[in-house]
Protein backbone atom coordinates (compact mmCIF):
# COMPACT_ATOMS: atom_id res chain seq x y z
CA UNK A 1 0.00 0.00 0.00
CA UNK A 2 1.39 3.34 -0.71
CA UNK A 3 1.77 6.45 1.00
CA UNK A 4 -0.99 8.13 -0.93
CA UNK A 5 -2.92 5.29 -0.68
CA UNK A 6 -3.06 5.68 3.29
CA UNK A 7 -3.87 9.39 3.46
CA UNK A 8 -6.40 9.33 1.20
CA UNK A 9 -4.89 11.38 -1.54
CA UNK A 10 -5.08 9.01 -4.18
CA UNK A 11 -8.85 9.19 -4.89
CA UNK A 12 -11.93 10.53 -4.24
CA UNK A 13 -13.38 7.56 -2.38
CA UNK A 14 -13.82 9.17 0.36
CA UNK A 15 -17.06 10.68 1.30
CA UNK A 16 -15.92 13.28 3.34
CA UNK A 17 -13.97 14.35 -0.03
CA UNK A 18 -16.47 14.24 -1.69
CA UNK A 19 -18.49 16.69 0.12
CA UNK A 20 -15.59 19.62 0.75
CA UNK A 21 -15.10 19.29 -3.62
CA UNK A 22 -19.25 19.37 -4.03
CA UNK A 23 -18.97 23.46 -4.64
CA UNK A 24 -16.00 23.80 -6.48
CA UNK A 25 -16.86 21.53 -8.46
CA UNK A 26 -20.35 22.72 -9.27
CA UNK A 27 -18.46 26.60 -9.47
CA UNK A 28 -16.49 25.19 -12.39
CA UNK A 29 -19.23 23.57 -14.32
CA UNK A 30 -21.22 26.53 -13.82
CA UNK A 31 -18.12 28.55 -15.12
CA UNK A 32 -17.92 26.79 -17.83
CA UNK A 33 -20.94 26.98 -18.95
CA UNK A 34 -20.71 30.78 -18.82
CA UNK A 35 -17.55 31.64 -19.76
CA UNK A 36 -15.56 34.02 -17.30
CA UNK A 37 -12.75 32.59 -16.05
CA UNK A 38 -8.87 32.38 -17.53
CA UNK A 39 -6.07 29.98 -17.88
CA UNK A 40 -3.21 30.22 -15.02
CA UNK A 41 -0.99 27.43 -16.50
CA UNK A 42 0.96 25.33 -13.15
CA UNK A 43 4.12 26.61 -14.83
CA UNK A 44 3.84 30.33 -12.69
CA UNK A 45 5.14 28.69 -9.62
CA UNK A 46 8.16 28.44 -11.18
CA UNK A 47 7.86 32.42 -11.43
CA UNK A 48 6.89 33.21 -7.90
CA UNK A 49 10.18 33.33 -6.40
CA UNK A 50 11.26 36.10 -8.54
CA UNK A 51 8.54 38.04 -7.64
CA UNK A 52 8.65 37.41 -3.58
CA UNK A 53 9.97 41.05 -2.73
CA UNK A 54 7.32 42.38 -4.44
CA UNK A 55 3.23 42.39 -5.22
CA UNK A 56 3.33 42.19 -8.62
CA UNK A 57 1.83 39.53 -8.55
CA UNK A 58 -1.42 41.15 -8.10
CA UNK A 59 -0.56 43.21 -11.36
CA UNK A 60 -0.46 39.57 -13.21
CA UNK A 61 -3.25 38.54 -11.94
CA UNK A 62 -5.25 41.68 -13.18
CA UNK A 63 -3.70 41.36 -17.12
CA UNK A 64 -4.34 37.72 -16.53
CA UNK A 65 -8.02 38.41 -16.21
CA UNK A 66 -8.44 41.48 -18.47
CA UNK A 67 -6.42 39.88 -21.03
CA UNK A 68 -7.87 39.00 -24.85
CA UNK A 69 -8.44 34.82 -24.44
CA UNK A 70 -6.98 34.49 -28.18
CA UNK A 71 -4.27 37.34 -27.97
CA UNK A 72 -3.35 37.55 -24.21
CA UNK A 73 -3.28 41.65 -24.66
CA UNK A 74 -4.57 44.30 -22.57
CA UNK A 75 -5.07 48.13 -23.58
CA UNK A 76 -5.99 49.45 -20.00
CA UNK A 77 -3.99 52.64 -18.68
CA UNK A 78 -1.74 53.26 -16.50
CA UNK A 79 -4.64 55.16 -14.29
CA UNK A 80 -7.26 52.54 -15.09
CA UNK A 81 -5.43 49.87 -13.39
CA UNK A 82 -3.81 51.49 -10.34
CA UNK A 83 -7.58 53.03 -9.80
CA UNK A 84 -8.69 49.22 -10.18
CA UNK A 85 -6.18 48.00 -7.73
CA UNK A 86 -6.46 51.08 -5.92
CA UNK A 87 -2.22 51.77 -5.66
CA UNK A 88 -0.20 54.59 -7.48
CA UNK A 89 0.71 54.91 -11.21
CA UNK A 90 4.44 54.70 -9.64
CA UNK A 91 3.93 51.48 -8.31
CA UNK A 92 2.02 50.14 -10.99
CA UNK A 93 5.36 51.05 -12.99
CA UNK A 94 7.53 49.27 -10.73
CA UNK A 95 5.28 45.94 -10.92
CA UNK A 96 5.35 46.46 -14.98
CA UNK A 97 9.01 46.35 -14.60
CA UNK A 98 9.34 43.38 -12.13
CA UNK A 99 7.18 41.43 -14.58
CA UNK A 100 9.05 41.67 -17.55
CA UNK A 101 12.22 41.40 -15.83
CA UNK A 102 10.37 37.88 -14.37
CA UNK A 103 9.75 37.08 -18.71
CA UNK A 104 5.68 37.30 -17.64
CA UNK A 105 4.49 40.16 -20.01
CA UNK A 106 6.28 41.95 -22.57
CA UNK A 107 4.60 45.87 -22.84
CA UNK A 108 5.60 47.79 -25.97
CA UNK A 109 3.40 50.81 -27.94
CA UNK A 110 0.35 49.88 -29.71
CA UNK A 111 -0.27 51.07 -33.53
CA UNK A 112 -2.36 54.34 -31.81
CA UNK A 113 0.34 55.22 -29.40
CA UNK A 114 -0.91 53.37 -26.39
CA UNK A 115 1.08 50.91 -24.47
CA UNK A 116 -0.15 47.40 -24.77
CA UNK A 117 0.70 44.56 -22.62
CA UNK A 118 0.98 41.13 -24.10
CA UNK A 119 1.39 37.86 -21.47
CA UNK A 120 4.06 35.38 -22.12
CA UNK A 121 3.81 31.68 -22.14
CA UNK A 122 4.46 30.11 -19.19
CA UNK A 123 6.02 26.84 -20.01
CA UNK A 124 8.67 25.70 -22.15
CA UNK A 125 7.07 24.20 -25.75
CA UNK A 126 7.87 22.91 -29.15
CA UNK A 127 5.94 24.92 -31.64
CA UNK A 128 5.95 23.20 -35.27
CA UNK A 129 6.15 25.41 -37.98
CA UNK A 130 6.03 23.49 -41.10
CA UNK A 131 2.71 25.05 -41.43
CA UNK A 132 4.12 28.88 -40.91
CA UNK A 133 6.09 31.31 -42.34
CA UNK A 134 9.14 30.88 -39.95
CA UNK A 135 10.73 33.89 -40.56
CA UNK A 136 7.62 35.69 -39.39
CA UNK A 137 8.14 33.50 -36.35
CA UNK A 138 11.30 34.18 -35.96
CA UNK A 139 10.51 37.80 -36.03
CA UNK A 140 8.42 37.45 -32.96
CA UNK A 141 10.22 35.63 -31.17
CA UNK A 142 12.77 38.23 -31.52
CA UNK A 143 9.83 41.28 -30.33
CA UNK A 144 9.23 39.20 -27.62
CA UNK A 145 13.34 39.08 -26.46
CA UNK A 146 14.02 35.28 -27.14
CA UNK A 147 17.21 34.93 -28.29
CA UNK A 148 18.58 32.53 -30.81
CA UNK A 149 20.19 29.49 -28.37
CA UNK A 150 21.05 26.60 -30.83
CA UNK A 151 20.07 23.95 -33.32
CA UNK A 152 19.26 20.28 -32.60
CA UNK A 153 18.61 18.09 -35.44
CA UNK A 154 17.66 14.36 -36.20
CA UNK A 155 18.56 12.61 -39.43
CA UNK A 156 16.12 9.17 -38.58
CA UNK A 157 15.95 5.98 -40.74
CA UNK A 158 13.15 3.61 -39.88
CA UNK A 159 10.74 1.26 -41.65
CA UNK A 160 6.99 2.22 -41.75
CA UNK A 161 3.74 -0.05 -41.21
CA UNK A 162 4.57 -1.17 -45.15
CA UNK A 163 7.81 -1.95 -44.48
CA UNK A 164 9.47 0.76 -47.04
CA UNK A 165 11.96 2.50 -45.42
CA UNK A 166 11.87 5.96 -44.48
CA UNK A 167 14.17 8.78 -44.08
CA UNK A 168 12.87 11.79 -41.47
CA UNK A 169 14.83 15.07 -40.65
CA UNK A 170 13.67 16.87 -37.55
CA UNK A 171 15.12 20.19 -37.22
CA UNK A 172 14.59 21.95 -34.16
CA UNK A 173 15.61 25.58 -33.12
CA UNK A 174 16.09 26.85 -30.08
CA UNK A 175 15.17 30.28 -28.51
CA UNK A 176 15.63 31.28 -24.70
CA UNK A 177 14.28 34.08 -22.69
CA UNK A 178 16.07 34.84 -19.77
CA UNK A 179 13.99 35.43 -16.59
CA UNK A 180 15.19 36.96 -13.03
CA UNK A 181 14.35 38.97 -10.65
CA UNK A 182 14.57 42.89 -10.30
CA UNK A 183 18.49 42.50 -8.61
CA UNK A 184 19.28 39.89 -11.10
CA UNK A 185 19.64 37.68 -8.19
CA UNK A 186 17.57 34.47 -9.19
CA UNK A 187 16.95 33.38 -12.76
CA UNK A 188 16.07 30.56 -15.04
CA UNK A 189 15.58 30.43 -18.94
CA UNK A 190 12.25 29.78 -20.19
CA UNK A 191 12.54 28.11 -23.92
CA UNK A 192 10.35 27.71 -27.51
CA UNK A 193 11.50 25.04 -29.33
CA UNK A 194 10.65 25.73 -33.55
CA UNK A 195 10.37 21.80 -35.25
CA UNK A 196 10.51 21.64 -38.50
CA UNK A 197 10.11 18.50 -40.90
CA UNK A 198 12.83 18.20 -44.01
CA UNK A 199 13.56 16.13 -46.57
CA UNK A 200 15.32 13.05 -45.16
CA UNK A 201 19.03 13.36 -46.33
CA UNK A 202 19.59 9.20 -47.38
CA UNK A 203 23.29 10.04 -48.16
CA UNK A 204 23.74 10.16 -44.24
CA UNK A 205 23.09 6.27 -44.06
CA UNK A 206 24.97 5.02 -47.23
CA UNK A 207 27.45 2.49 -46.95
CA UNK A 208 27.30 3.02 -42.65
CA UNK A 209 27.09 0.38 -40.44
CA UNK A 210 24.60 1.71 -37.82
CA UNK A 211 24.19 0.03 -34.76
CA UNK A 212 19.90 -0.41 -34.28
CA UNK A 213 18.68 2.40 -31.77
CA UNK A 214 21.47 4.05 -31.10
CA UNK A 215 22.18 7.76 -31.68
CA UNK A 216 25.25 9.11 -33.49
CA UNK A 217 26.19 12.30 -34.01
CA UNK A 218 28.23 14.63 -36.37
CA UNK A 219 29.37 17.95 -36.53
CA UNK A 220 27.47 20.82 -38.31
CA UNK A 221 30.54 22.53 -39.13
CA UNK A 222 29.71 25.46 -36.55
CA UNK A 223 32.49 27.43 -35.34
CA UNK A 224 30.99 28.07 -31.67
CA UNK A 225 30.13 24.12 -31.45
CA UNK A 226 27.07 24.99 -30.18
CA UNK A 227 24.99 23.09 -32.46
CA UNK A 228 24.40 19.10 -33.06
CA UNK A 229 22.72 16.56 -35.09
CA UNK A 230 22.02 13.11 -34.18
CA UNK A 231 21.80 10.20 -36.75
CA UNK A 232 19.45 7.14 -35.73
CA UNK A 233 18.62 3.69 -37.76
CA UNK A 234 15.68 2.74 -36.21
CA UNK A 235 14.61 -0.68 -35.93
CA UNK A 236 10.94 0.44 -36.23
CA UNK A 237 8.51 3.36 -36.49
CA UNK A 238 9.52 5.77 -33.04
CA UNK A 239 8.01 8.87 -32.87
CA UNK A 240 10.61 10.48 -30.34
CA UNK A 241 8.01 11.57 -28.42
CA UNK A 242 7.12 14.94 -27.45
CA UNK A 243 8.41 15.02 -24.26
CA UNK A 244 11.70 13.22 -24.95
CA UNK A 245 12.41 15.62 -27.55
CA UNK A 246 11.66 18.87 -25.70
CA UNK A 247 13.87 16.78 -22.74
CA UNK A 248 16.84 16.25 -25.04
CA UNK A 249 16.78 19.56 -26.43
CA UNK A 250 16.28 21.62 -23.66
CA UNK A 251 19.20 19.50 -21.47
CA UNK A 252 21.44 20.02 -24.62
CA UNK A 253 20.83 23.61 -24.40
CA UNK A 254 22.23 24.13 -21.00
CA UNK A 255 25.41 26.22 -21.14
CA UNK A 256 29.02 24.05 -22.47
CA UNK A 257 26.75 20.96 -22.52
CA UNK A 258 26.71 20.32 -26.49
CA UNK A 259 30.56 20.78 -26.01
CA UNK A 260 30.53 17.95 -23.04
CA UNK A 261 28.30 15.86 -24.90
CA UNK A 262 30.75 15.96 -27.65
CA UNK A 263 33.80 15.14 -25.52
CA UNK A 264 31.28 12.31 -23.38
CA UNK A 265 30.23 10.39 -26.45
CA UNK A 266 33.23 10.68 -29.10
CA UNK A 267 32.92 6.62 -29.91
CA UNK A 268 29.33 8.04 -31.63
CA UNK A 269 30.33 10.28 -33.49
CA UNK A 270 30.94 9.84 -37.33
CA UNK A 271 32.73 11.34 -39.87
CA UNK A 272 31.15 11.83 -43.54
């Protein structure tokens, strides 16, 4: 029996559960239903000790709920909101200031000469952008202060359901925001991850003797060595699922660590 399983936390078998959840739960069905409410993704704990000397956390929570659903922007004044949450204009400034310093909102001038704030993801993802113009990503990433980090790529050979074999190239660039407090005290990078699907390069795999499953490497011929690809034969169909990927990459991303995976792994690595 585990832990959980003794306190109770586990499930909702028990009654007395039951009964302190009956309102909530009926509040969010009811909420749903009518619309109101906003999404506060689990990732802003990670936020709230860079914001522990201050309240602007209150501030967030205000954009949070005033925020466009599809857009997460805001138009409201300076004056509007410190009336709202009845504090100075000064202060409101300082919370702006702590929250963009934090990578929560980015605020910039609107086409009419307003300021506008825009919220900030929350949580590291992998956007795919086979579908979109990724310069035009790109470009926002860059108004939104990501910087360019690195490039991880796979070169995969596998056999499909038919039994032809296929050759995949993921391609995934990396951009990093970097998020602290106002002294510059604590921080942590928060990271969008661009995938794209190529052509398959078969050239890679020609005349090689792959071992099955395991992942080689080569050099991109960067000068910084801050950039890898991986070359896998596959003994079947693997997706290299979503986490794993976003796991890999962001791990690789972590300051010197291409350059230690390099020096780690050098009986992978293979020379074209």
């Amino acid at each position: 029996m585990t832990l959980d399983a003794d306190l109770h936390l586990k499930d909702e078998s028990d009654e007395a559960v039951k009964k302190k959840s009956f309102l909530y739960k009926e509040w969010l069905k009811v909420k749903k239903e009518q619309g109101g409410y906003f999404l506060l993704a689990n990732g802003i704990l990670q936020y709230l000790p860079l914001l522990k000397s201050s309240a602007a956390m209150n501030l967030y929570l205000y954009y949070a709920e005033s925020a466009n659903n599809n857009g997460g922007y805001s138009w409201h004044s300076i004056a509007t909101i410190s009336n709202k949450l009845q504090t100075n204009p000064r202060t409101i400034n300082n919370w702006n200031n702590a929250l963009k310093d934090a990578g929560l909102i980015l605020r910039f001038s609107g086409d009419k000469g307003s300021n506008v704030t825009q919220l900030l993801p929350l949580d590291d993802f992998v956007l795919n952008v086979d579908h979109l113009k990724i310069d035009k990503v790109e470009e926002k990433l860059d108004d939104a202060k990501f910087e360019f980090k690195t490039v991880v790529s796979f070169y995969i050979k596998y056999p499909n359901l038919d039994h032809k074999i296929v050759f995949a190239h993921k391609k995934y660039s990396i951009y990093g925001l970097k998020c602290h407090d106002t002294k510059d005290e604590l921080s942590f990078y928060r990271y969008i991850i661009l995938e794209e699907t190529l052509e398959g390069d078969q050239k890679l795999f020609k005349d090689k003797k792959f071992k099955k499953d395991v992942l080689y490497w080569k050099d991109d011929n960067s000068s910084d060595n801050n950039s890898l690809s991986f070359i896998c034969d596959l003994s079947k169909e693997d997706e290299l699922s979503y986490k794993k990927k976003l796991k890999l990459c962001l791990q690789l991303t972590r300051k010197g660590l291409i350059s230690e995976y390099k020096t780690a792994n050098k009986e992978k690595k293979i020379t074209l």
